[in-house]
Every structure is written in structure tokens, then in C-alpha cells.
C-alpha atoms as a PDB file:
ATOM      1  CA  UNK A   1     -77.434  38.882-140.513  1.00  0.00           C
ATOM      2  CA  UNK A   2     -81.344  38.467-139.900  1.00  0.00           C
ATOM      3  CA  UNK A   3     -80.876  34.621-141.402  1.00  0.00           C
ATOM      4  CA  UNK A   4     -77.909  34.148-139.382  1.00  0.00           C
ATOM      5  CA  UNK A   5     -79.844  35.203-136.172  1.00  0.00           C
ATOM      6  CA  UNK A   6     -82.550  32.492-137.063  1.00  0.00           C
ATOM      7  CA  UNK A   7     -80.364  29.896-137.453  1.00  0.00           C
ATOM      8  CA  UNK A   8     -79.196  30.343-134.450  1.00  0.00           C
ATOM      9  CA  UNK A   9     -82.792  30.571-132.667  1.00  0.00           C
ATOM     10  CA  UNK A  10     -83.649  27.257-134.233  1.00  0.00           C
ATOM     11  CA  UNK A  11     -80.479  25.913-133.156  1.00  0.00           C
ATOM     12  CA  UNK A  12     -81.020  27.165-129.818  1.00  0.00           C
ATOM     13  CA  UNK A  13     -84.441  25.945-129.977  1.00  0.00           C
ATOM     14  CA  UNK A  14     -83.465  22.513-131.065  1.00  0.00           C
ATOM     15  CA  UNK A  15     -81.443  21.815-128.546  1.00  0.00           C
ATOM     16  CA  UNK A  16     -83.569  22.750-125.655  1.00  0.00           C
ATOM     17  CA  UNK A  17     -85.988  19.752-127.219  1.00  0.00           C
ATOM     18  CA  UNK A  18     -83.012  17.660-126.913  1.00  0.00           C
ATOM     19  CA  UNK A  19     -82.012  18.386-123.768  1.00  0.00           C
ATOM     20  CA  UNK A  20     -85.650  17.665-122.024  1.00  0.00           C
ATOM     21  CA  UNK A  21     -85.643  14.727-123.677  1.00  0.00           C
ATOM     22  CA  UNK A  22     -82.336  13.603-122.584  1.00  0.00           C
ATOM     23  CA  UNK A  23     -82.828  14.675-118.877  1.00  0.00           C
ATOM     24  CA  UNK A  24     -86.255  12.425-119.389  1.00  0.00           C
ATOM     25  CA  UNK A  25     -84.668   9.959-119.828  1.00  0.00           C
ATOM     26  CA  UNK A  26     -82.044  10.034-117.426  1.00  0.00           C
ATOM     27  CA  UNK A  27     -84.681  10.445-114.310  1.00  0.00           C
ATOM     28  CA  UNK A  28     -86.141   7.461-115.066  1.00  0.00           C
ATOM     29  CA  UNK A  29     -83.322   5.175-116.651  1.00  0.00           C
ATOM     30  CA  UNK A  30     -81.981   6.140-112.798  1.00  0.00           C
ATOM     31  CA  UNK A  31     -85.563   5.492-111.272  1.00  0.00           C
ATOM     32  CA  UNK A  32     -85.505   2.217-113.414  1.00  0.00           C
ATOM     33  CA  UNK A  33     -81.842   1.288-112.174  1.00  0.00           C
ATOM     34  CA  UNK A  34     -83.086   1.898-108.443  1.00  0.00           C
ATOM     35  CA  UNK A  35     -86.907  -0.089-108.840  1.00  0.00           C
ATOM     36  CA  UNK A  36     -85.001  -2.979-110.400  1.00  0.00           C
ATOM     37  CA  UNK A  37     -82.219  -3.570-107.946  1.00  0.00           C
ATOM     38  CA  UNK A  38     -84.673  -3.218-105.289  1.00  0.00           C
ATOM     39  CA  UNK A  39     -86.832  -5.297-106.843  1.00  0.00           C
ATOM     40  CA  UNK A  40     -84.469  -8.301-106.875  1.00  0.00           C
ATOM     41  CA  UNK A  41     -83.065  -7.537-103.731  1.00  0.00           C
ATOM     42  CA  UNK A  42     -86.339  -7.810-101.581  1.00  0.00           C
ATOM     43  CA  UNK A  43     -88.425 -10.563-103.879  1.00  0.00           C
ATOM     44  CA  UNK A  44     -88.189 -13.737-101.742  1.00  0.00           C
ATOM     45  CA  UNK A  45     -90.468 -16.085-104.669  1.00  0.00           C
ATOM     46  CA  UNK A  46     -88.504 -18.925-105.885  1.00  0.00           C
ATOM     47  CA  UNK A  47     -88.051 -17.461-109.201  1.00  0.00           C
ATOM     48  CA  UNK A  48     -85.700 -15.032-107.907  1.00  0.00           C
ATOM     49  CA  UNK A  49     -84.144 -17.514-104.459  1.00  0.00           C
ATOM     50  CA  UNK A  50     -83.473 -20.477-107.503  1.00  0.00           C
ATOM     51  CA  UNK A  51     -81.505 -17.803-109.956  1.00  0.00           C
ATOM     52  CA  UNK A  52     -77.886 -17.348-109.665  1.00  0.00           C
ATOM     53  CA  UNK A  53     -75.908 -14.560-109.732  1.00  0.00           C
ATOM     54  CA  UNK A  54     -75.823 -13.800-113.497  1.00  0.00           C
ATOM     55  CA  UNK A  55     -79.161 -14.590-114.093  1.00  0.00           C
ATOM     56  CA  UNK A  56     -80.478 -11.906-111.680  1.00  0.00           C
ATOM     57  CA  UNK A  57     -77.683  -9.479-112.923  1.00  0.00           C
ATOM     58  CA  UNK A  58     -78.935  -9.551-116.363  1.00  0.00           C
ATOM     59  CA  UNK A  59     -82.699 -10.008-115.199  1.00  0.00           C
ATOM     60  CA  UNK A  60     -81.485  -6.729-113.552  1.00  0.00           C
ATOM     61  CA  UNK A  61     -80.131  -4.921-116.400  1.00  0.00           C
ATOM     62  CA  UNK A  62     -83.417  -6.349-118.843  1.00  0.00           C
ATOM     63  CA  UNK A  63     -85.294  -4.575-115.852  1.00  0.00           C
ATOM     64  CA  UNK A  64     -83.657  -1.378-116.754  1.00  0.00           C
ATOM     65  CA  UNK A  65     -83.968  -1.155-120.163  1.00  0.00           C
ATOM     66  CA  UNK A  66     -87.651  -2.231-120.694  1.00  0.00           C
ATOM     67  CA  UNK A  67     -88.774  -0.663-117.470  1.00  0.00           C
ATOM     68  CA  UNK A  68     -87.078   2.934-118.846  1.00  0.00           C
ATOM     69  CA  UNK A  69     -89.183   2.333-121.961  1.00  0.00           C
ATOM     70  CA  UNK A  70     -92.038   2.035-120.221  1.00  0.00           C
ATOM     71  CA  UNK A  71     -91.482   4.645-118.090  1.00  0.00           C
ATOM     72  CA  UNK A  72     -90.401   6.395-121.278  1.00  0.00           C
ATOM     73  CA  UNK A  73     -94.017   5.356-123.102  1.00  0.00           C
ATOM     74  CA  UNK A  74     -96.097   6.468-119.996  1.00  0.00           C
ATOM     75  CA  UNK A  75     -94.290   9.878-120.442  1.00  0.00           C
ATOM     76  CA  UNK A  76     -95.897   9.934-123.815  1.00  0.00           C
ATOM     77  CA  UNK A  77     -99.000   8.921-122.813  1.00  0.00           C
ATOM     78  CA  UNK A  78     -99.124  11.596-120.358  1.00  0.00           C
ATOM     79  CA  UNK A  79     -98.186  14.338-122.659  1.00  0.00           C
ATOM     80  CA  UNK A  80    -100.710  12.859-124.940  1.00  0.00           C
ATOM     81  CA  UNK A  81    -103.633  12.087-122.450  1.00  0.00           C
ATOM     82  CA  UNK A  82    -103.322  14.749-119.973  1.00  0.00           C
ATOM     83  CA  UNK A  83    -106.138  16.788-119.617  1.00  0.00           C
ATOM     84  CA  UNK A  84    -106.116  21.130-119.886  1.00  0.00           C
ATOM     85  CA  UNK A  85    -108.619  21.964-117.400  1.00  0.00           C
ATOM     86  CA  UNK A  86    -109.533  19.903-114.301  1.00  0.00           C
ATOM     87  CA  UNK A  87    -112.958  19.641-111.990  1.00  0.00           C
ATOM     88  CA  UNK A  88    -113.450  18.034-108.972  1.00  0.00           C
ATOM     89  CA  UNK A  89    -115.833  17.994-105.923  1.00  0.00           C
ATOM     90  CA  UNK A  90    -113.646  16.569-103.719  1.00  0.00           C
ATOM     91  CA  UNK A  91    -111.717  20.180-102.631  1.00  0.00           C
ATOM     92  CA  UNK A  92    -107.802  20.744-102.330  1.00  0.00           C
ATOM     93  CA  UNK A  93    -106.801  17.733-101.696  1.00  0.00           C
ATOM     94  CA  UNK A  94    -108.513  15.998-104.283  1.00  0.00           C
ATOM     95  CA  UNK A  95    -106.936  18.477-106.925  1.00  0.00           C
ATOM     96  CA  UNK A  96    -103.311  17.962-105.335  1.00  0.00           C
ATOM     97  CA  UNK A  97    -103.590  13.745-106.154  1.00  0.00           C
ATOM     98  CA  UNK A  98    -104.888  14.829-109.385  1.00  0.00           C
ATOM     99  CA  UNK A  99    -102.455  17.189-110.071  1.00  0.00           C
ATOM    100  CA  UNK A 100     -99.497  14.950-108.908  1.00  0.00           C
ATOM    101  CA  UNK A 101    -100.957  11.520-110.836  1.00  0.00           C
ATOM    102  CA  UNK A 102    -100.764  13.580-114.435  1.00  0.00           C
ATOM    103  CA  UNK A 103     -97.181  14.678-113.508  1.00  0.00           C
ATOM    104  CA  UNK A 104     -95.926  11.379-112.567  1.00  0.00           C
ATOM    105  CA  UNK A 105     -98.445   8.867-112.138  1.00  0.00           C
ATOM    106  CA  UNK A 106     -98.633   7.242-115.967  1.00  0.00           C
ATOM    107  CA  UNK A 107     -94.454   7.370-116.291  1.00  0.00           C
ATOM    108  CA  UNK A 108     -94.832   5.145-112.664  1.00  0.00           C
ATOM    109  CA  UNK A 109     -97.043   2.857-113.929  1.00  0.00           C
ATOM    110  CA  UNK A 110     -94.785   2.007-116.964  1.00  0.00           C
ATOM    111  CA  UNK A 111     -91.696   1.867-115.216  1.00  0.00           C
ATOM    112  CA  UNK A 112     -93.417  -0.156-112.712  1.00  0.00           C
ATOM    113  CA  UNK A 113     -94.538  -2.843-115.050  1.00  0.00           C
ATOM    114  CA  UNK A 114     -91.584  -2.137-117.540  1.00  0.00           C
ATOM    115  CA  UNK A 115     -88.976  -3.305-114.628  1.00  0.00           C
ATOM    116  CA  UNK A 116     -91.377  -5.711-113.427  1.00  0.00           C
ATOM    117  CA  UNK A 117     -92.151  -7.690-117.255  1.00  0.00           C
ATOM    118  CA  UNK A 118     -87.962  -7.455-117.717  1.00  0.00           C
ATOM    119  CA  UNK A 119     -86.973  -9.164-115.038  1.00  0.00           C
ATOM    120  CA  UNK A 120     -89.701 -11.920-114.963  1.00  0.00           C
ATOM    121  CA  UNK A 121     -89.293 -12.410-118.258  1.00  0.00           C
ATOM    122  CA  UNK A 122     -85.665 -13.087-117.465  1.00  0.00           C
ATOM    123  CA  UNK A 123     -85.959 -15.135-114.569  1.00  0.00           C
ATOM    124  CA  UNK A 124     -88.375 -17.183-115.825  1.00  0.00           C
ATOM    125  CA  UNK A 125     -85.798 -18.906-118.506  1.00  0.00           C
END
């Protein structure tokens, strides 16, 4: 019974990895849908005014996909990166920014430039 009950923690355990990861990646494949479509919709260069319809729609969906892998790699980064202990001088305030810029700040930065390399790359053809 006791190996039976193990197998089922590791299971258990196993899943909960997959699940994190899967919920990851959700958050930003939808922050990657929303950054790119905005990001076509209000760039006025003549890159994006000369395109037509398809181009921008796939330019769109390249956006997604490399801008979720970047989003994806700063995540990694972060978990890799991110430091135990913090000091600052600056007080509170200075340890909130801090604070918020190692939970979201390198996964922004990717999907940023992820969404922003995709669709130039794209429009560029």
C-alpha cells in the first residue's frame, strides 16, 4: 500500500509542475495575443500602412508565437536570475519596483521584444 501511496504523491506532484507550467503559458500566450493586435492596430510606420490584410494577420499570429517564447524565456531567466535577499536605500517604494520588476519585469521584456521581432520580421518581407 505504502508504494501505492507514493505513486500517487509523485503523480500528484507531477502534475502540479505541469499545471504551472501550462497556466504560464497561457498568461502570456494571452498577453502576447493582446500586445500583438495592439501593436498592429496603433503602428502608423509604413511597414505596417503598405501591408495588406494577410500580411498583418500572419505578422500578427508570428507576433504571438515568438513573443510567447520570449515571454516564455524571460520567465526562465527570472527563475534563474532572481535574487533571494534584496537591499536597498531607497525605502518602501524602492523595494515595491524591485519586488514587482523580478515578478514580471524580465517575462515583459521578452514578450515585448518577442511580439515586436515577429511581426517586423514579417512585415518586412
Amino acid at each position: 500500500m505504502d508504494e501505492f501511496d507514493n505513486d500517487v504523491m509523485h503523480s500528484a506532484k507531477d502534475s502540479g509542475d505541469d499545471s504551472e507550467i501550462s497556466s504560464t503559458l497561457i498568461i502570456w500566450g494571452i498577453a502576447a495575443v493582446v500586445l500583438s493586435i495592439l501593436m498592429i492596430i496603433n503602428n502608423t510606420s509604413g511597414l505596417v500602412l503598405g501591408a495588406g490584410g494577410f500580411q498583418k494577420s500572419i505578422a500578427v499570429i508570428c507576433g504571438i508565437v515568438i513573443g510567447t517564447l520570449g515571454a516564455l524565456l524571460g520567465d526562465a531567466l527570472r527563475r534563474f536570475a532572481r535574487p533571494n535577499s534584496v537591499f536597498t536605500r531607497g525605502g518602501f517604494f524602492q523595494l515595491i519596483w524591485i519586488k514587482v520588476f523580478w515578478s514580471i519585469g524580465p517575462q515583459c521584456i521578452g514578450l515585448v521584444i518577442g511580439v515586436s521581432l515577429g511581426e517586423s520580421l514579417i512585415l518586412m518581407i
